[in-house]
Protein backbone atom coordinates (compact mmCIF):
# COMPACT_ATOMS: atom_id res chain seq x y z
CA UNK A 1 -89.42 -15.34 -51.23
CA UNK A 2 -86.94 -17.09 -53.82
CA UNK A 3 -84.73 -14.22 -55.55
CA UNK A 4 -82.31 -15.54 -58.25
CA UNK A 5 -80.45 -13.37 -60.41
CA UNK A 6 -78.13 -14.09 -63.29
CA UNK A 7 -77.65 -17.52 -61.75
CA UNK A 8 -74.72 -19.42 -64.19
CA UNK A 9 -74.33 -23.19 -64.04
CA UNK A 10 -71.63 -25.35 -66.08
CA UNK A 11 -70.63 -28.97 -66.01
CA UNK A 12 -67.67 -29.13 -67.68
CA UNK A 13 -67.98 -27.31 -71.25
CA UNK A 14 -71.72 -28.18 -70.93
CA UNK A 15 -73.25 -24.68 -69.98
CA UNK A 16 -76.79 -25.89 -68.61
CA UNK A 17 -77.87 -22.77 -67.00
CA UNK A 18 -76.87 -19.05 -69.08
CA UNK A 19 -77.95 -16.60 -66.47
CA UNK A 20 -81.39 -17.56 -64.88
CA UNK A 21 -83.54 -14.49 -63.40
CA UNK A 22 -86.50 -15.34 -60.78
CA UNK A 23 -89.15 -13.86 -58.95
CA UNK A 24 -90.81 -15.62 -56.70
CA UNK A 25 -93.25 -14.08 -54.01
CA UNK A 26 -94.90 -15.54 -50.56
CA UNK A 27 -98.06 -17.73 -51.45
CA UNK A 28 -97.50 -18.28 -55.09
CA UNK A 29 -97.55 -21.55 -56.92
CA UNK A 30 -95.11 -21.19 -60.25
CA UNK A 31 -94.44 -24.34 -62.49
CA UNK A 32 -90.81 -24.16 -64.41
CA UNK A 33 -91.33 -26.32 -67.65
CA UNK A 34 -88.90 -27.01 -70.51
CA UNK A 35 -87.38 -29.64 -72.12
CA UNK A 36 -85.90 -32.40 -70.93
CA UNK A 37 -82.12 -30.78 -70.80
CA UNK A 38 -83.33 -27.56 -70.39
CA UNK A 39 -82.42 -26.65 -66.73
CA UNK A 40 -85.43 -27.10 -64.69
CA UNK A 41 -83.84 -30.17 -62.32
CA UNK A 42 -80.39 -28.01 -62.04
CA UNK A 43 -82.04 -24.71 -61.43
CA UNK A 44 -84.33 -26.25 -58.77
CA UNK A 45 -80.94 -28.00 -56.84
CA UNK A 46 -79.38 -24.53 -57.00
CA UNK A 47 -82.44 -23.07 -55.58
CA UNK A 48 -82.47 -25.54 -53.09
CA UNK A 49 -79.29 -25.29 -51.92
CA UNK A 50 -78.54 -28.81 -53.16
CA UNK A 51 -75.91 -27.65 -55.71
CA UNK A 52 -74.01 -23.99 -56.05
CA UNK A 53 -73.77 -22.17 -59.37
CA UNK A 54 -70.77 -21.07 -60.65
CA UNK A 55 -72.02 -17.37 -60.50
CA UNK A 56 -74.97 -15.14 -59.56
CA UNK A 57 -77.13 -14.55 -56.56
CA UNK A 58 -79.60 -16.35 -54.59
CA UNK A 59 -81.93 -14.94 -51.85
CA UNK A 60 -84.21 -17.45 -49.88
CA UNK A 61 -86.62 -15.94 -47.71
CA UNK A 62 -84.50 -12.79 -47.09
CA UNK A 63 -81.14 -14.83 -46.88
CA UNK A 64 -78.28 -14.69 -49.31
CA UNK A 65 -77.26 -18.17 -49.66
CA UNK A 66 -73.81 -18.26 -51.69
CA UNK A 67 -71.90 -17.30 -48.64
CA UNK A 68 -73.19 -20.15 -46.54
CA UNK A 69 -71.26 -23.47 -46.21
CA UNK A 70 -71.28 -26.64 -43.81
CA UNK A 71 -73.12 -26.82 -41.18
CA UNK A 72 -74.96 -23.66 -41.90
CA UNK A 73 -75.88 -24.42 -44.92
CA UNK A 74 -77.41 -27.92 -43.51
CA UNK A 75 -79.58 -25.91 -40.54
CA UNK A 76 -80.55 -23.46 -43.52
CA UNK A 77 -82.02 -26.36 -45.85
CA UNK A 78 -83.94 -27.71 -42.83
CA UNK A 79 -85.70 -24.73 -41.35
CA UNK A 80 -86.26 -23.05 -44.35
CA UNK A 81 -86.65 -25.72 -47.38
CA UNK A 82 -88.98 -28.28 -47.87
CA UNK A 83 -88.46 -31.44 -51.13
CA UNK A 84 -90.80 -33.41 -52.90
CA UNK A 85 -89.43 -35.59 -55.71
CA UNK A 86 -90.17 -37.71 -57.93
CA UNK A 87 -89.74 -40.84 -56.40
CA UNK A 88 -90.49 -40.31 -52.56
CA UNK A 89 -87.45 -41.39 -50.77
CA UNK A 90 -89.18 -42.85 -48.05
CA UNK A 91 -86.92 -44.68 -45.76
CA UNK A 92 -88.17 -48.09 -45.78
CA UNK A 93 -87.38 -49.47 -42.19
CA UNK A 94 -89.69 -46.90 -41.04
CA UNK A 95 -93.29 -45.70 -40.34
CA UNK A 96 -95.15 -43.30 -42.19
CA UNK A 97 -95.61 -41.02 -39.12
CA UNK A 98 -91.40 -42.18 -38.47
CA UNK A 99 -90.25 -40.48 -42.04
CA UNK A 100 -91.84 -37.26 -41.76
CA UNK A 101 -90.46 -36.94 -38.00
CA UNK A 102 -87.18 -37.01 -39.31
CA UNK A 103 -86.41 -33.16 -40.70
CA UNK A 104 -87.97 -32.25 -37.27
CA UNK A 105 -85.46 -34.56 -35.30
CA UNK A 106 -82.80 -33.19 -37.33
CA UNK A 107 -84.12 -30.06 -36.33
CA UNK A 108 -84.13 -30.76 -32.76
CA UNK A 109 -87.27 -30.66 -31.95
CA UNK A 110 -88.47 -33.27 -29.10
CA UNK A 111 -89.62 -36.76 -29.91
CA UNK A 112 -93.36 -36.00 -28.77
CA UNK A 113 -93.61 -32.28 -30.20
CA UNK A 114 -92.69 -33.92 -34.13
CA UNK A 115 -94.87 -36.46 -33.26
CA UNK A 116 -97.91 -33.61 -32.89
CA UNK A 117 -96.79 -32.02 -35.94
CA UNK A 118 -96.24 -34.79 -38.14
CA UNK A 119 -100.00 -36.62 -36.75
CA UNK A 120 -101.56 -33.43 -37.60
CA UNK A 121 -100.29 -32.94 -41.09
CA UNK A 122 -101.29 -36.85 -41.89
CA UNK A 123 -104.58 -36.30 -40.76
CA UNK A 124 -104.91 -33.31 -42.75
CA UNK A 125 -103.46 -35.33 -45.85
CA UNK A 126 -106.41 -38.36 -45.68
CA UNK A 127 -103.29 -40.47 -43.64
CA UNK A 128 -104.77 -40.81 -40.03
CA UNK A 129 -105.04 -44.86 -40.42
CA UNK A 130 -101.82 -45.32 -42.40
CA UNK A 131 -99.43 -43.55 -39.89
CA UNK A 132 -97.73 -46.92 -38.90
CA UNK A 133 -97.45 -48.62 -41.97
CA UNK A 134 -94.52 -48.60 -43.79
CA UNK A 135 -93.37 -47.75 -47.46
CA UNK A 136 -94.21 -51.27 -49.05
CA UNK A 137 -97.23 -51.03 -47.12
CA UNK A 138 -98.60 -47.36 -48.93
CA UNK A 139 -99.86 -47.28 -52.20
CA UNK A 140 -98.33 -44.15 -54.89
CA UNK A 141 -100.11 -41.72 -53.99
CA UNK A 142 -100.12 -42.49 -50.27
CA UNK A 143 -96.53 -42.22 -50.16
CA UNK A 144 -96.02 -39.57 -51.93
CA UNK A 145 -98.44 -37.92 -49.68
CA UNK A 146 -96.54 -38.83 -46.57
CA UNK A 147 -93.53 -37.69 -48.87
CA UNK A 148 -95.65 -33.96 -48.52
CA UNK A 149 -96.08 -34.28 -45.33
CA UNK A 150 -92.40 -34.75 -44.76
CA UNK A 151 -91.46 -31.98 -46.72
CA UNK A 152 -94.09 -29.68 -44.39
CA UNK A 153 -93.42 -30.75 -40.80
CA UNK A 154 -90.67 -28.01 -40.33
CA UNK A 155 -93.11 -25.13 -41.71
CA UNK A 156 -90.86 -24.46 -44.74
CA UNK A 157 -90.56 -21.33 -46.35
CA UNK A 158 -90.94 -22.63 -49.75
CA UNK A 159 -91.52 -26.20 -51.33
CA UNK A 160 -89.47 -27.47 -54.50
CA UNK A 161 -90.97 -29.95 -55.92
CA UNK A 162 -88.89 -32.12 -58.63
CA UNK A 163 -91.79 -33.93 -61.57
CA UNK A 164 -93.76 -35.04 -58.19
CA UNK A 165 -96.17 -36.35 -60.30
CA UNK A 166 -94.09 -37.98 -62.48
CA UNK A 167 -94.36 -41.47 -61.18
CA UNK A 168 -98.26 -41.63 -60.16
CA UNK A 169 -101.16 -42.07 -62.33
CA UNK A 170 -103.63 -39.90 -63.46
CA UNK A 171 -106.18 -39.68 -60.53
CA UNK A 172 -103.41 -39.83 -57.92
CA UNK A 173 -101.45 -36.99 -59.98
CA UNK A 174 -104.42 -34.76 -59.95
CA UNK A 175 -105.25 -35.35 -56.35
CA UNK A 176 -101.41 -33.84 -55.71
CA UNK A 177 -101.75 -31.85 -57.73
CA UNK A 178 -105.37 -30.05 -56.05
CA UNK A 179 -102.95 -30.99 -52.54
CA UNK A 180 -100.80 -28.10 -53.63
CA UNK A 181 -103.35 -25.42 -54.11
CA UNK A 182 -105.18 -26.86 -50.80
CA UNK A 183 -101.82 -26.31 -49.07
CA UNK A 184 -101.36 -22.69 -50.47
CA UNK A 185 -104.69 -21.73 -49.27
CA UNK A 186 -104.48 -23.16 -46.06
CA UNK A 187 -100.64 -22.41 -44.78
CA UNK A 188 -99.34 -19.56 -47.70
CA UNK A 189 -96.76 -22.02 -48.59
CA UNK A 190 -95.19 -21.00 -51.68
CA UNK A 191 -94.00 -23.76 -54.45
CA UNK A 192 -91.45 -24.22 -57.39
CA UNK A 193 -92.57 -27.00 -59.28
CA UNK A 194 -90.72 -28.22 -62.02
CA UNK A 195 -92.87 -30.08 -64.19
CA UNK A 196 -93.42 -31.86 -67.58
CA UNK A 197 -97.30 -32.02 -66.77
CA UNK A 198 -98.98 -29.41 -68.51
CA UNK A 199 -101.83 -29.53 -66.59
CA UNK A 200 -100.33 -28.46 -63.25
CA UNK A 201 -98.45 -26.58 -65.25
CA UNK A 202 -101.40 -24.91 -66.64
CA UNK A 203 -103.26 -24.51 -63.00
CA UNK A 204 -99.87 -22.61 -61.45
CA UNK A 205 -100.06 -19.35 -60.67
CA UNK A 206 -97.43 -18.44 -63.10
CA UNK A 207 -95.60 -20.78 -65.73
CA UNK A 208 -92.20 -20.06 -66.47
CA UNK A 209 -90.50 -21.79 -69.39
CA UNK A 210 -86.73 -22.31 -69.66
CA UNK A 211 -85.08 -22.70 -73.22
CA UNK A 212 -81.29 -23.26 -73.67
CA UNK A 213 -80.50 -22.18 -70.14
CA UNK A 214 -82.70 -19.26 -69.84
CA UNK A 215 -85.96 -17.90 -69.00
CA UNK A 216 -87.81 -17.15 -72.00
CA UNK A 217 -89.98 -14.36 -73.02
């Protein structure tokens, strides 16, 4: 699903990532952990296709990704890459059921086919009543669920996820957290977390640590 090899990232003379090696099958759930400085949020925006590395080579669900560039690159991220961060990045003119249409209308699919696909995967997240409320209107965790949701409406191939639990509290943060495993079982979808919560850490299929720009041992 995600294979990264020898992946080389500088800013400057700052040399953040030192040759980064990944494995990363269908279905599986791995947390990257490290320091804060370590790599994870670089690694993840090269994964993503948010950012380019300087060198090395990146295969996303069978594609090579280096060689892709404008407009391809865009229709790439969107049919085959799904985001949670952080802070949700809801857009806050619009509905719940609104934001997570949006990859799908930039996806071209019709108004009423999103709509299906983005009631569906609110219902399934606990968000059947909140589907026309806005941002202001959600609480943490609902947003951040509707955050999921947008992330999912396009059937990704896999999910990065950025500290998504970084800004909740403890119940909502477990609650994602079990979201993520429910979502495996249910759909195969695979994750990359990065992550300074042990505990999801901890309940990942693998954990993979990254020192000084590497993978460690």
């Amino acid at each position: 699903m995600i294979k990264a090899k020898n992946i080389v990232k500088a800013y400057g003379s700052l040399k953040v990532l030192r040759g980064v090696n990944i494995n990363i099958e269908p279905g599986e759930i791995v947390s990257l952990v490290g320091a804060s400085g370590a790599g994870k949020t670089t690694f993840l925006q090269i994964a993503g296709t948010l950012d380019k590395a300087d060198s090395g080579t990146l295969v996303v669900n069978g594609i090579e990704v280096s060689g892709l560039r404008g407009k391809h690159l865009a229709k790439f991220r969107n049919e085959h890459i799904g985001f949670v961060f952080q802070f949700h990045h809801l857009l806050p003119e619009f509905t719940a059921l609104e934001n997570v249409c949006i990859p799908a209308f930039i996806g071209n699919l019709s108004k009423s086919d999103a709509q299906d696909k983005a009631m569906e995967l609110l219902d399934f997240l606990g968000l059947k009543d909140r589907v026309e409320h806005k941002p202001n209107e959600l609480s943490g965790g609902e947003q951040q669920r509707v955050a999921v949701a947008r992330a999912l409406i396009n059937q990704p191939a896999v999910v990065f996820a950025d500290e998504p639990s970084g800004n909740l509290d403890s119940v909502n943060s477990k609650e994602l957290h079990e979201l993520f495993f429910t979502l495996r079982d249910k759909f195969q979808q695979t994750f990359l977390i990065a992550t300074h919560n042990e505990e999801l850490a901890n309940m990942s299929d693998r954990k993979l640590i990254i020192r000084d720009g590497i993978i460690a041992d």
